[in-house]
Protein backbone atom coordinates (compact mmCIF):
# COMPACT_ATOMS: atom_id res chain seq x y z
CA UNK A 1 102.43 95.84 120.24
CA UNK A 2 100.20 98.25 118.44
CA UNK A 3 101.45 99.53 115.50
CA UNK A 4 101.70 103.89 114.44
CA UNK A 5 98.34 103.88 112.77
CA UNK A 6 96.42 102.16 116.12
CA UNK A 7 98.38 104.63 118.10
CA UNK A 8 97.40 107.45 116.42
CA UNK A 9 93.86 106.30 115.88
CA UNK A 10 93.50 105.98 119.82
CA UNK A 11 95.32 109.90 120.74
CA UNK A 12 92.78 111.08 118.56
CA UNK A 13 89.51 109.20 120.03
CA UNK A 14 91.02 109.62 123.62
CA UNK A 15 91.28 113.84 123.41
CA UNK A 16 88.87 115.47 122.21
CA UNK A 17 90.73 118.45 121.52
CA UNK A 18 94.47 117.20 120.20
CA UNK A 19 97.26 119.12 118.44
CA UNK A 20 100.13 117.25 116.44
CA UNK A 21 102.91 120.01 116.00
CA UNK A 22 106.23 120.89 116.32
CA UNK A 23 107.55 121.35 119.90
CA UNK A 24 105.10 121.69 122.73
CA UNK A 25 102.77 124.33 123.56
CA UNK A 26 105.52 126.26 126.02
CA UNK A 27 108.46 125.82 123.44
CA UNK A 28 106.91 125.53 119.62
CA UNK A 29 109.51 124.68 117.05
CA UNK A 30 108.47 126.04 114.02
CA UNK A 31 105.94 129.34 113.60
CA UNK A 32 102.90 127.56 112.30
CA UNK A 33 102.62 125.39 115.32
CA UNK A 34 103.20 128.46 117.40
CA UNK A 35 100.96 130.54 115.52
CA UNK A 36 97.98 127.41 116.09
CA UNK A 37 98.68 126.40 119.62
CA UNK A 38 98.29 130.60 120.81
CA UNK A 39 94.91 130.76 119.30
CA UNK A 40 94.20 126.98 120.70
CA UNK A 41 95.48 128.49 124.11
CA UNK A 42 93.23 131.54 123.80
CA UNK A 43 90.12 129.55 123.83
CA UNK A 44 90.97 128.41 127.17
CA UNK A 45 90.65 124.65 127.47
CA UNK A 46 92.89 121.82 128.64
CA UNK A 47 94.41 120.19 125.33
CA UNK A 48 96.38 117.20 124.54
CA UNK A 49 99.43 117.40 122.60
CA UNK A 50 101.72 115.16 120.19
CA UNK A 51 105.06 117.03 119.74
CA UNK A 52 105.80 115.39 116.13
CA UNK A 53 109.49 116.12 116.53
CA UNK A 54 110.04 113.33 119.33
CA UNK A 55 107.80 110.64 117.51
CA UNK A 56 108.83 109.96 114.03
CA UNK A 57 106.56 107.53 113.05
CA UNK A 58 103.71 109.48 113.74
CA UNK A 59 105.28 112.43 111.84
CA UNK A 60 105.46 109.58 108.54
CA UNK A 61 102.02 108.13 109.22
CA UNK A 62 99.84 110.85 110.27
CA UNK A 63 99.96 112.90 106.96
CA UNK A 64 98.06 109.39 105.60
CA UNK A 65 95.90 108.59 107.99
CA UNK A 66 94.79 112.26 107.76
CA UNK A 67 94.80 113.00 104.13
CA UNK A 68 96.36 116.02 105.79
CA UNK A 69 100.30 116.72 104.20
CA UNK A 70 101.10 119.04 106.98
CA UNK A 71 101.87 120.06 110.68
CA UNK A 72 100.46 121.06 112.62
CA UNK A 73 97.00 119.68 112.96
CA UNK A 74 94.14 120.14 115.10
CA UNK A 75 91.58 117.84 115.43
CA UNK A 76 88.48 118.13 117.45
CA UNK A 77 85.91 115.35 118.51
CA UNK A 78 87.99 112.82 116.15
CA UNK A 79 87.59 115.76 113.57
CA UNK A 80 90.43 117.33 111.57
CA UNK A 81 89.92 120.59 111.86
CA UNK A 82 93.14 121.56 109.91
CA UNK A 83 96.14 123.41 110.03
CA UNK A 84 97.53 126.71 110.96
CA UNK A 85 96.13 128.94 108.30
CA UNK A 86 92.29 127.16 108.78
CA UNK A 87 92.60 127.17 112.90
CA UNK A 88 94.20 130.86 113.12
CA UNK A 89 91.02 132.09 110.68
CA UNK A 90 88.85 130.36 112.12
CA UNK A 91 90.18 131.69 115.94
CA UNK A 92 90.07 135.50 114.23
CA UNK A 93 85.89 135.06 113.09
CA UNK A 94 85.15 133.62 116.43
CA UNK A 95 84.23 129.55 115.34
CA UNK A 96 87.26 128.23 116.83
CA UNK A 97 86.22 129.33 120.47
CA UNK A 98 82.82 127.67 120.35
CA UNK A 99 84.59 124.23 118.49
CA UNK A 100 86.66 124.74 121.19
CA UNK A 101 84.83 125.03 123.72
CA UNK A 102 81.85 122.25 122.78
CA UNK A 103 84.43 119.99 122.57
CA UNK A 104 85.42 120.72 126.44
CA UNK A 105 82.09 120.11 127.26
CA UNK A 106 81.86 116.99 125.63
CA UNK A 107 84.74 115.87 127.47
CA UNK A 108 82.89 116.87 131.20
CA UNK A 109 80.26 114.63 129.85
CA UNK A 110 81.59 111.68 129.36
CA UNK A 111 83.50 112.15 132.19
């Protein structure tokens, strides 16, 4: 049985773009995640999501094995690319698209 940290570790090499929040895309439980996942959604790619609400222990462990105290988080090619205020800025000056987006691409290679 692997334990939260391997779990987590292997979500985040697996998708290349991943978002740990609150709820799901369609039904976001708190306004951060739902302000993050519309500007993720905007970029247009596929995404994998962890809905922290149904899995507890990676709600305790992630915050540690991210040096990141918050949801939700966005990481990108194993990256942390950080939380709602970084990911909405970063949609508004155009950089999230192209993160975005590169990481799609890198996902259709190695495909």
């Amino acid at each position: 049985m692997s334990t939260t940290v391997e779990n987590i570790q292997q979500q985040i090499s697996e998708n290349p773009i991943l978002i740990y929040m609150k709820g799901t895309p369609q039904l976001p439980q708190c306004g951060f995640s739902a302000q993050t996942v519309q500007a993720l959604m905007a970029c247009g790619e596929r995404f994998a999501f962890v809905n922290v609400l149904d899995n507890p222990d990676i709600r305790a462990e992630l915050p540690k094995v991210a040096n990141w105290p918050t949801f939700p988080q966005l990481w990108l090619n194993g990256e942390l690319v950080g939380g709602c205020d970084i990911v909405v800025e970063m949609y508004q000056n155009g950089e999230l698209e192209k993160l975005v987006k590169d990481a799609a691409a890198k996902q259709q290679d190695d495909a």
